[in-house]
PDB file of N, CA and C in Angstrom:
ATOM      1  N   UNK A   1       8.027 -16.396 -24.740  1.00  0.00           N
ATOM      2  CA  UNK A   1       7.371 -15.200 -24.262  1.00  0.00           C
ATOM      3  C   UNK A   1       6.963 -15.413 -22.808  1.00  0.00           C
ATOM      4  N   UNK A   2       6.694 -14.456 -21.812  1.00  0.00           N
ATOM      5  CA  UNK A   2       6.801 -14.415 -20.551  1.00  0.00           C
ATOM      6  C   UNK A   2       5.562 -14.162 -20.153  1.00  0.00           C
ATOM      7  N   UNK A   3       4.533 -14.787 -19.573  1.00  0.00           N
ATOM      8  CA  UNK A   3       3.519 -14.487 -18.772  1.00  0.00           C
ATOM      9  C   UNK A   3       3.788 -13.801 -17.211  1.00  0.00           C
ATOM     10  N   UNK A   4       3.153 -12.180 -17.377  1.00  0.00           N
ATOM     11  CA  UNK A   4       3.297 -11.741 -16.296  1.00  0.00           C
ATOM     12  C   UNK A   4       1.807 -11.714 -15.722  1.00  0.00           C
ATOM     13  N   UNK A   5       2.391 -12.341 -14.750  1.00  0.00           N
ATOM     14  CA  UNK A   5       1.254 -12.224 -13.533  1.00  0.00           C
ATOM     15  C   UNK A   5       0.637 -11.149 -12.828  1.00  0.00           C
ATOM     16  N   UNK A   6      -0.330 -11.123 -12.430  1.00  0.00           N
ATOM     17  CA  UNK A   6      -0.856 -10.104 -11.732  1.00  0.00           C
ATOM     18  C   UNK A   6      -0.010  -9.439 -10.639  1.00  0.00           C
ATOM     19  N   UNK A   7       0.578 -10.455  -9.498  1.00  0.00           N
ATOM     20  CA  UNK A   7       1.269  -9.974  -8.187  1.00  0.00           C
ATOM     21  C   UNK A   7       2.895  -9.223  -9.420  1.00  0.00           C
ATOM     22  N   UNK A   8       3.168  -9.977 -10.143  1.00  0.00           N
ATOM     23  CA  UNK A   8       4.265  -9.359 -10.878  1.00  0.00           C
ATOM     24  C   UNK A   8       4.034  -8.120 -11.408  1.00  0.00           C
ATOM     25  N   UNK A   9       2.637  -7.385 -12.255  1.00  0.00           N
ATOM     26  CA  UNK A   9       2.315  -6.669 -12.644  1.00  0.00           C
ATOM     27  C   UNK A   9       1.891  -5.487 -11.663  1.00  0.00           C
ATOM     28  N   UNK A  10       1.746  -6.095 -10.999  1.00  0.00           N
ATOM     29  CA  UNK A  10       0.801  -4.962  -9.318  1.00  0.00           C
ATOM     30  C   UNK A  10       2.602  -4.550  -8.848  1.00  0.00           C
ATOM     31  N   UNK A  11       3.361  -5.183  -8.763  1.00  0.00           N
ATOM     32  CA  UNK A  11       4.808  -5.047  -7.691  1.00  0.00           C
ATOM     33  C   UNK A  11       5.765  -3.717  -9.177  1.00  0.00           C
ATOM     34  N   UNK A  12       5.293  -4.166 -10.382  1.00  0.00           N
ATOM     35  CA  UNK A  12       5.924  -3.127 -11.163  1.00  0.00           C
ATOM     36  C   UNK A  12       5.119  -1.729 -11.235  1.00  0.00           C
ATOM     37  N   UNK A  13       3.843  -2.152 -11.227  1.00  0.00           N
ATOM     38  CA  UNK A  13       3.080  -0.890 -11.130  1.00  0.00           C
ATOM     39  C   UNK A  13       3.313  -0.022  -9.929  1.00  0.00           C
ATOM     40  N   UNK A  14       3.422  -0.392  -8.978  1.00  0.00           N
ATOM     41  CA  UNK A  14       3.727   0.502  -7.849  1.00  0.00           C
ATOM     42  C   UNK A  14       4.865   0.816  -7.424  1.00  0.00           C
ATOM     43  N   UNK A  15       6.006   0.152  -8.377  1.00  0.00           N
ATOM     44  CA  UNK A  15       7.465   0.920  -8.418  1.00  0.00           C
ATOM     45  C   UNK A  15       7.477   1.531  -9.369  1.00  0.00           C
ATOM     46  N   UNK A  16       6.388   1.652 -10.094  1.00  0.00           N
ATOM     47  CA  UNK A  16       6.478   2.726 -11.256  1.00  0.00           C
ATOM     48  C   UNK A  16       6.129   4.119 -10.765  1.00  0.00           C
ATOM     49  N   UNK A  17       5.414   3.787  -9.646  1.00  0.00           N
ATOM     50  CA  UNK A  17       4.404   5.141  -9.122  1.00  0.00           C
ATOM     51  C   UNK A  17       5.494   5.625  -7.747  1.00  0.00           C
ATOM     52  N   UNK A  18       6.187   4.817  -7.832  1.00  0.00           N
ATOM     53  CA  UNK A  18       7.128   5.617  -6.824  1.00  0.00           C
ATOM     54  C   UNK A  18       8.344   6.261  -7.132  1.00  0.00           C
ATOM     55  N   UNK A  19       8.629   5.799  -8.319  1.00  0.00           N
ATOM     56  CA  UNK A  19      10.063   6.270  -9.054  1.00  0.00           C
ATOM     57  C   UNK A  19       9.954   7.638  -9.855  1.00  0.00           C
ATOM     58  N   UNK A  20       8.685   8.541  -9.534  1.00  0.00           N
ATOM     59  CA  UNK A  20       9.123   9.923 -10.194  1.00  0.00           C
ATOM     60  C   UNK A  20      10.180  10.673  -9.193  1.00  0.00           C
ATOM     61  N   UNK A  21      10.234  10.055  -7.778  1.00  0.00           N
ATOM     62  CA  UNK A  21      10.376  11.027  -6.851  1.00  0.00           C
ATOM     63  C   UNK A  21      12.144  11.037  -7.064  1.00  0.00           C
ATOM     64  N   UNK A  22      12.297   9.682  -7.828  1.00  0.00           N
ATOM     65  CA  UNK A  22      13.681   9.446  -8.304  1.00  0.00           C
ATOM     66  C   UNK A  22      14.718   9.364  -9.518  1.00  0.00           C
ATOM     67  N   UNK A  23      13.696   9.062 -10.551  1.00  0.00           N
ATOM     68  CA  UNK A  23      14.410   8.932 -11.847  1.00  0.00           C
ATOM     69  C   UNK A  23      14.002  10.184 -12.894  1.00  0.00           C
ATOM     70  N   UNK A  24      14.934  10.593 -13.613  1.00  0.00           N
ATOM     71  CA  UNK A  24      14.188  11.471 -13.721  1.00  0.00           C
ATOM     72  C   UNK A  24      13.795  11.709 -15.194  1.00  0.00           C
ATOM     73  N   UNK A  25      12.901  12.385 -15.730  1.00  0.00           N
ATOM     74  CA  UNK A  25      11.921  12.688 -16.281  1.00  0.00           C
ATOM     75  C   UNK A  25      11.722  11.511 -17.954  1.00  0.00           C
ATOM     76  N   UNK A  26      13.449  11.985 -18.624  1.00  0.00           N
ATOM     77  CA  UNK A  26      13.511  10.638 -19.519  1.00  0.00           C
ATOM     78  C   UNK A  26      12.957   9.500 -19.094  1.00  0.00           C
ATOM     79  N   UNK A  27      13.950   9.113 -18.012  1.00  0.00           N
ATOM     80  CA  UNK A  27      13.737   7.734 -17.371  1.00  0.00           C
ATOM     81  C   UNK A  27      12.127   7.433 -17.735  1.00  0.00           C
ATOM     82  N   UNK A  28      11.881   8.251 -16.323  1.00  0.00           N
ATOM     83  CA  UNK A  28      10.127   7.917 -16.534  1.00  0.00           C
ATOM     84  C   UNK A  28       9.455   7.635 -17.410  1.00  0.00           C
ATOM     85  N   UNK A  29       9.291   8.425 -18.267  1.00  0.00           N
ATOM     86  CA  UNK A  29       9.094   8.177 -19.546  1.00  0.00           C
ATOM     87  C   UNK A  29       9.467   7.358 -20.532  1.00  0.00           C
ATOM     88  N   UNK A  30      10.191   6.453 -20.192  1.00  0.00           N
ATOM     89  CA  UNK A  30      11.136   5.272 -20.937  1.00  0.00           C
ATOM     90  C   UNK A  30       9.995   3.822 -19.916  1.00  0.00           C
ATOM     91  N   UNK A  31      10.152   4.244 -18.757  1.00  0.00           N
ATOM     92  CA  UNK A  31       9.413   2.805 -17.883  1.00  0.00           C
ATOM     93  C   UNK A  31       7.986   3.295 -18.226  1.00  0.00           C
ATOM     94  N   UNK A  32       7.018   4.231 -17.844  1.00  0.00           N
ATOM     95  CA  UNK A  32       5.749   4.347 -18.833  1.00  0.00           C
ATOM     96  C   UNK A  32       5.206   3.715 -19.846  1.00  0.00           C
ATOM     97  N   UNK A  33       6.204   3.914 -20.596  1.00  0.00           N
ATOM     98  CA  UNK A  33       6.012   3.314 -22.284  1.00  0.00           C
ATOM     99  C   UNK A  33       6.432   1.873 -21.959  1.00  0.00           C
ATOM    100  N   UNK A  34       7.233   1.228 -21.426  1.00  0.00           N
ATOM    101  CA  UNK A  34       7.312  -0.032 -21.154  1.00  0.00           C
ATOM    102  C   UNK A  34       6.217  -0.868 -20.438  1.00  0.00           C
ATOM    103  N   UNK A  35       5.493  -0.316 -19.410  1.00  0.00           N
ATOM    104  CA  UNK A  35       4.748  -0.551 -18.682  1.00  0.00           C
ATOM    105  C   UNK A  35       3.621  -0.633 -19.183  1.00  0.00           C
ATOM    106  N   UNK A  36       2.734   0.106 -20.105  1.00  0.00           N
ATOM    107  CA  UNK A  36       1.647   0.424 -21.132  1.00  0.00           C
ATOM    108  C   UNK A  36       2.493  -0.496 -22.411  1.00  0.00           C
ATOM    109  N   UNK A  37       3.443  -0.986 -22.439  1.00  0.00           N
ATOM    110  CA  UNK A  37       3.282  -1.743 -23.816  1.00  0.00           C
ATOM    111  C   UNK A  37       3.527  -3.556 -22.852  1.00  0.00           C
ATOM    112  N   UNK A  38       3.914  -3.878 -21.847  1.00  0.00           N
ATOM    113  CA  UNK A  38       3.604  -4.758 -21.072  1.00  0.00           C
ATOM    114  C   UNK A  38       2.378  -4.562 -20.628  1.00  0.00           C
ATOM    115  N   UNK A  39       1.966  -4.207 -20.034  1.00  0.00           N
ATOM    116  CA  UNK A  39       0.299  -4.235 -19.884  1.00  0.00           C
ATOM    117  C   UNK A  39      -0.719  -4.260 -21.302  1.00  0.00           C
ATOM    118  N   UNK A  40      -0.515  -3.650 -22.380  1.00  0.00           N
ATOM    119  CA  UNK A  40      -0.758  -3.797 -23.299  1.00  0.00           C
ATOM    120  C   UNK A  40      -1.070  -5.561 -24.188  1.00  0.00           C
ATOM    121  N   UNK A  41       0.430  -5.783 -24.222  1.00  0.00           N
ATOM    122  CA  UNK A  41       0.550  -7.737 -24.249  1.00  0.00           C
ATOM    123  C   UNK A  41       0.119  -8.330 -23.131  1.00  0.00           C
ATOM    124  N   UNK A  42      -0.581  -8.452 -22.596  1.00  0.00           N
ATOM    125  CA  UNK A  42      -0.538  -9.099 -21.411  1.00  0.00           C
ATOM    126  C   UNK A  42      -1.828 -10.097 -21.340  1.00  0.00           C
ATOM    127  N   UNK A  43      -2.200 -11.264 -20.956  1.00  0.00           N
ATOM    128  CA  UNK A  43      -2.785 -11.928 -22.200  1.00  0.00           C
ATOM    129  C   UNK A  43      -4.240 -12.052 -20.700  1.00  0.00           C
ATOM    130  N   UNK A  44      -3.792 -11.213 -19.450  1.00  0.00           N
ATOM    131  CA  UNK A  44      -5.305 -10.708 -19.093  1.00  0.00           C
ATOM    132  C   UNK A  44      -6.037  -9.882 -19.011  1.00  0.00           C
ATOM    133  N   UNK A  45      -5.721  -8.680 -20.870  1.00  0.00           N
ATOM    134  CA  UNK A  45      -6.250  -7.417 -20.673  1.00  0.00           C
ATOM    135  C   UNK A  45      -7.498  -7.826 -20.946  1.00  0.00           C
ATOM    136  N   UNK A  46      -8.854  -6.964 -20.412  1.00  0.00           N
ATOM    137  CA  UNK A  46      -9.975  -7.254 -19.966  1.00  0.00           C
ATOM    138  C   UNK A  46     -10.047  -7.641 -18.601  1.00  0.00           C
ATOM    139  N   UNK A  47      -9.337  -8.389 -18.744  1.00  0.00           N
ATOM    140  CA  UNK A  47      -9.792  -8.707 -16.722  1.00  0.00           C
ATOM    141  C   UNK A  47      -9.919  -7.676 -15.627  1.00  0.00           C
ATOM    142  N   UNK A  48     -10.150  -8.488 -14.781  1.00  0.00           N
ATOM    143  CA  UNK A  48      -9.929  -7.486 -13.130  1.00  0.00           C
ATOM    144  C   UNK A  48      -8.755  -7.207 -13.057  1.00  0.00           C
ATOM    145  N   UNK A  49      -8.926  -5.810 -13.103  1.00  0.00           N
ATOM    146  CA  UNK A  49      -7.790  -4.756 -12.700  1.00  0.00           C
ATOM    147  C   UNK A  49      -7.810  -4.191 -11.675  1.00  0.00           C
ATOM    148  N   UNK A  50      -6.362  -4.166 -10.858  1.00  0.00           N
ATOM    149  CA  UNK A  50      -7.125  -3.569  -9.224  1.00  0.00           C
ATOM    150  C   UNK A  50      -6.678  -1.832  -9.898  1.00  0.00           C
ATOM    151  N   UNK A  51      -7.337  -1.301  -8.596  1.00  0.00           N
ATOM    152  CA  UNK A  51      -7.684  -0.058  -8.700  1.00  0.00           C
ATOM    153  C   UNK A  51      -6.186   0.953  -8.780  1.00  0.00           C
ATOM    154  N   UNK A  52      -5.223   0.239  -8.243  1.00  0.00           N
ATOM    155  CA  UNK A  52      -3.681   0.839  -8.413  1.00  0.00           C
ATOM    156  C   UNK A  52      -3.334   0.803  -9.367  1.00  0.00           C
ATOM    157  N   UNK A  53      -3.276  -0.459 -10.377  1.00  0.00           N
ATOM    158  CA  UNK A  53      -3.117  -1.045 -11.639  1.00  0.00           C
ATOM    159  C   UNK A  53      -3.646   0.004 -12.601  1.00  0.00           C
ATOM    160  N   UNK A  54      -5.151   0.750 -12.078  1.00  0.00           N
ATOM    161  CA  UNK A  54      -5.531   1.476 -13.275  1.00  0.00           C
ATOM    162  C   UNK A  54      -5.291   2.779 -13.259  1.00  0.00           C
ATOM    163  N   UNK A  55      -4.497   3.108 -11.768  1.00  0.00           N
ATOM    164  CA  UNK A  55      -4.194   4.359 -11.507  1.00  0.00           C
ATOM    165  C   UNK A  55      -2.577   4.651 -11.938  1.00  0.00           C
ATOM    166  N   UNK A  56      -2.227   3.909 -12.102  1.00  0.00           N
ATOM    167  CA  UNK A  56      -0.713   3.572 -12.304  1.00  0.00           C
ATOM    168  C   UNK A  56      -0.440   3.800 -13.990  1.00  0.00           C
ATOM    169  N   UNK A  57      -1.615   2.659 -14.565  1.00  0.00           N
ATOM    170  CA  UNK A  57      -1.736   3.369 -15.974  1.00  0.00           C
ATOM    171  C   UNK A  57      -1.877   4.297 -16.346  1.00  0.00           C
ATOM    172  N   UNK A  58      -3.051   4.639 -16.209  1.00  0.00           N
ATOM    173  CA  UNK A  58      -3.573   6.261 -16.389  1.00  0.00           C
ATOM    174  C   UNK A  58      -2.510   7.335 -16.240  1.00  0.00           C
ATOM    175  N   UNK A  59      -1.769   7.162 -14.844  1.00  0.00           N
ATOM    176  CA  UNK A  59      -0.254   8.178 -14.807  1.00  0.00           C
ATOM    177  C   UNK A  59       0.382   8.113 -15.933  1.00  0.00           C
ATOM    178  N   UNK A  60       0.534   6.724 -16.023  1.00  0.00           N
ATOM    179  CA  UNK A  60       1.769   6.424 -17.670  1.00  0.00           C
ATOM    180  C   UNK A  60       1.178   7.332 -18.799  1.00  0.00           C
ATOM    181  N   UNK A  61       0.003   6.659 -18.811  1.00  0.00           N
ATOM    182  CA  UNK A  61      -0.624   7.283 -20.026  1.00  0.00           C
ATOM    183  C   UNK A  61      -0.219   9.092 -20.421  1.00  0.00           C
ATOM    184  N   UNK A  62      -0.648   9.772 -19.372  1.00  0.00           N
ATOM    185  CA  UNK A  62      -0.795  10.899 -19.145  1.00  0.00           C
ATOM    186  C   UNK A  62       0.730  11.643 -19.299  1.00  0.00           C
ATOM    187  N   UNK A  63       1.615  10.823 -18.893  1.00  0.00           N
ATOM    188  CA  UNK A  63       3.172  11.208 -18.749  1.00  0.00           C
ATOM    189  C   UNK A  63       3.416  11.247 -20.433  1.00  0.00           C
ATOM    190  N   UNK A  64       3.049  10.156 -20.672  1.00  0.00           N
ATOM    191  CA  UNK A  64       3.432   9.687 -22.056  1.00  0.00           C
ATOM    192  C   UNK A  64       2.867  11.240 -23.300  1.00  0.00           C
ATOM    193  N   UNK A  65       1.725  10.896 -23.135  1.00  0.00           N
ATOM    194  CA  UNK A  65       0.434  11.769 -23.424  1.00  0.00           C
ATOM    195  C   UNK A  65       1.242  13.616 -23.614  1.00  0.00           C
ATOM    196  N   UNK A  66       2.148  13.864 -22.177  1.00  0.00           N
ATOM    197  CA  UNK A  66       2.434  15.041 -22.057  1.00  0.00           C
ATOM    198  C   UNK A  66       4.176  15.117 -22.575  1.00  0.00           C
ATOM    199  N   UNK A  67       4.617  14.238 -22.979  1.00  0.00           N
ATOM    200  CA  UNK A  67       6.121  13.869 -23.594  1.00  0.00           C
ATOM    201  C   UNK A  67       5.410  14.167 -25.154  1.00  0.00           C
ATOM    202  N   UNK A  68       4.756  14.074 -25.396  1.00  0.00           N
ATOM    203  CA  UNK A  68       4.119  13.938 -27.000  1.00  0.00           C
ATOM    204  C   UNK A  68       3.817  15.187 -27.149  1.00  0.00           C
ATOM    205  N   UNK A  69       3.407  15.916 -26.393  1.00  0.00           N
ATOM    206  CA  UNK A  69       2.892  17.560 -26.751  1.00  0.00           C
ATOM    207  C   UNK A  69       3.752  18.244 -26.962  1.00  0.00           C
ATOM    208  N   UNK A  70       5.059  17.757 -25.578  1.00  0.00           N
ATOM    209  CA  UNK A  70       6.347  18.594 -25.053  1.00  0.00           C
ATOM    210  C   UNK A  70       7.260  18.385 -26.772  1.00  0.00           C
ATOM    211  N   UNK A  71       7.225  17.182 -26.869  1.00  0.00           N
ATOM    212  CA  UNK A  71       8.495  16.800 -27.835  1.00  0.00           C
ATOM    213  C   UNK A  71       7.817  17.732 -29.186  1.00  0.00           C
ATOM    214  N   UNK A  72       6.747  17.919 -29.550  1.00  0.00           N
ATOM    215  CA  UNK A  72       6.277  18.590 -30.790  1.00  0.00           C
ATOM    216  C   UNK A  72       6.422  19.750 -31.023  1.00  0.00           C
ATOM    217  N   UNK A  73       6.700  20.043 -29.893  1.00  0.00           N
ATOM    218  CA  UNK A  73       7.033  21.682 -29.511  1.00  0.00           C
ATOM    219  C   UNK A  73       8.636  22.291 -29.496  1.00  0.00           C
ATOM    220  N   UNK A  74       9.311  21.317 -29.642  1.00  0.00           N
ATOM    221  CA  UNK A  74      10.781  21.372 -29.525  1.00  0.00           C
ATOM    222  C   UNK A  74      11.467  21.512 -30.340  1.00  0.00           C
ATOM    223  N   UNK A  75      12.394  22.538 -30.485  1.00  0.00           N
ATOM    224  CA  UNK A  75      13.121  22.891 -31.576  1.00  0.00           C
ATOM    225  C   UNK A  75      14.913  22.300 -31.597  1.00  0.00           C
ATOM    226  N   UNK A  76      15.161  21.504 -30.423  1.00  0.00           N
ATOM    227  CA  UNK A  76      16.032  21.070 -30.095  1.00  0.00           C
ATOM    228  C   UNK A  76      16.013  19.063 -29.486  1.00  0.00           C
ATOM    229  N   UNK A  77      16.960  18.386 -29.712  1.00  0.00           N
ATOM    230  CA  UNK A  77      16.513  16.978 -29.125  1.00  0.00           C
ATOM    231  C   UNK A  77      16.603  17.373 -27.630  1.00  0.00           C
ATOM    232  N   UNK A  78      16.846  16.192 -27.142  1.00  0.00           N
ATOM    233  CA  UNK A  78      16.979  15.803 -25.554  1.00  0.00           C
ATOM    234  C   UNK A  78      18.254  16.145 -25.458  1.00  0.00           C
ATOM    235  N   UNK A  79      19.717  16.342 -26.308  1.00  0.00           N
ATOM    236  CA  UNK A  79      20.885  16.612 -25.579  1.00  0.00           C
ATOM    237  C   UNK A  79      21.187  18.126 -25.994  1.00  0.00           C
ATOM    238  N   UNK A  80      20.292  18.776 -26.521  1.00  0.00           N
ATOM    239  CA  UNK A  80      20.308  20.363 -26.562  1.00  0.00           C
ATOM    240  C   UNK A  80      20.509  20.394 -28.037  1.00  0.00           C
ATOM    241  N   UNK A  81      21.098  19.554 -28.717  1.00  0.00           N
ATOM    242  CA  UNK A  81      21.538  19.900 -30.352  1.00  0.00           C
ATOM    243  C   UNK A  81      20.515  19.755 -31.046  1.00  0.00           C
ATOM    244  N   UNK A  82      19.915  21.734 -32.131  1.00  0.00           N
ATOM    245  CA  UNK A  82      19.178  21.919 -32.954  1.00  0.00           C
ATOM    246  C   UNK A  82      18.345  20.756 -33.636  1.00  0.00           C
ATOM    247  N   UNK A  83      17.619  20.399 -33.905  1.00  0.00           N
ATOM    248  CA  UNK A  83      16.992  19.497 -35.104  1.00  0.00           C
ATOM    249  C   UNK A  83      17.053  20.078 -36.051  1.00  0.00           C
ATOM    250  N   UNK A  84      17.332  19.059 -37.090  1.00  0.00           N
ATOM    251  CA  UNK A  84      17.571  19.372 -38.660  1.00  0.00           C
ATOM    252  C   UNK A  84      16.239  20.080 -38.930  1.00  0.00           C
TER     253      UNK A  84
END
């Protein structure tokens, strides 16, 4: 198992916060959930968190948060075909 470091964790967090302008919306929502379940394991939750780190989450969260409302509401998947 992989100990990620802070400078490792800070350098993903802020390519997370820059990649809406590029990937799009799945995507995002695929690195979110990765990012919140790596930060999640991460064996210095409790610690000092810098202030990007918690702003970076909070986005995820919120993305995530609004994929969950969107998807409940959907009468179709992600490639247009009906749900059973």
């Amino acid at each position: 198992m992989r100990i990620i470091t802070p400078a490792i964790a800070s350098i993903v967090l802020l390519a997370t916060i820059s990649l809406p302008a590029r990937a799009g919306e799945r995507d995002l929502l695929n690195q979110c959930k990765a990012l919140v379940e790596r930060m999640s394991q991460s064996p210095t939750v409790g610690a000092a968190v810098k202030p990007e780190d918690t702003e970076a989450l909070d986005h995820c969260r919120q993305v995530i948060k609004e994929w969950t409302l969107r998807d409940s509401r959907m009468t179709v998947d992600e490639d247009g075909h009906p749900l059973p």
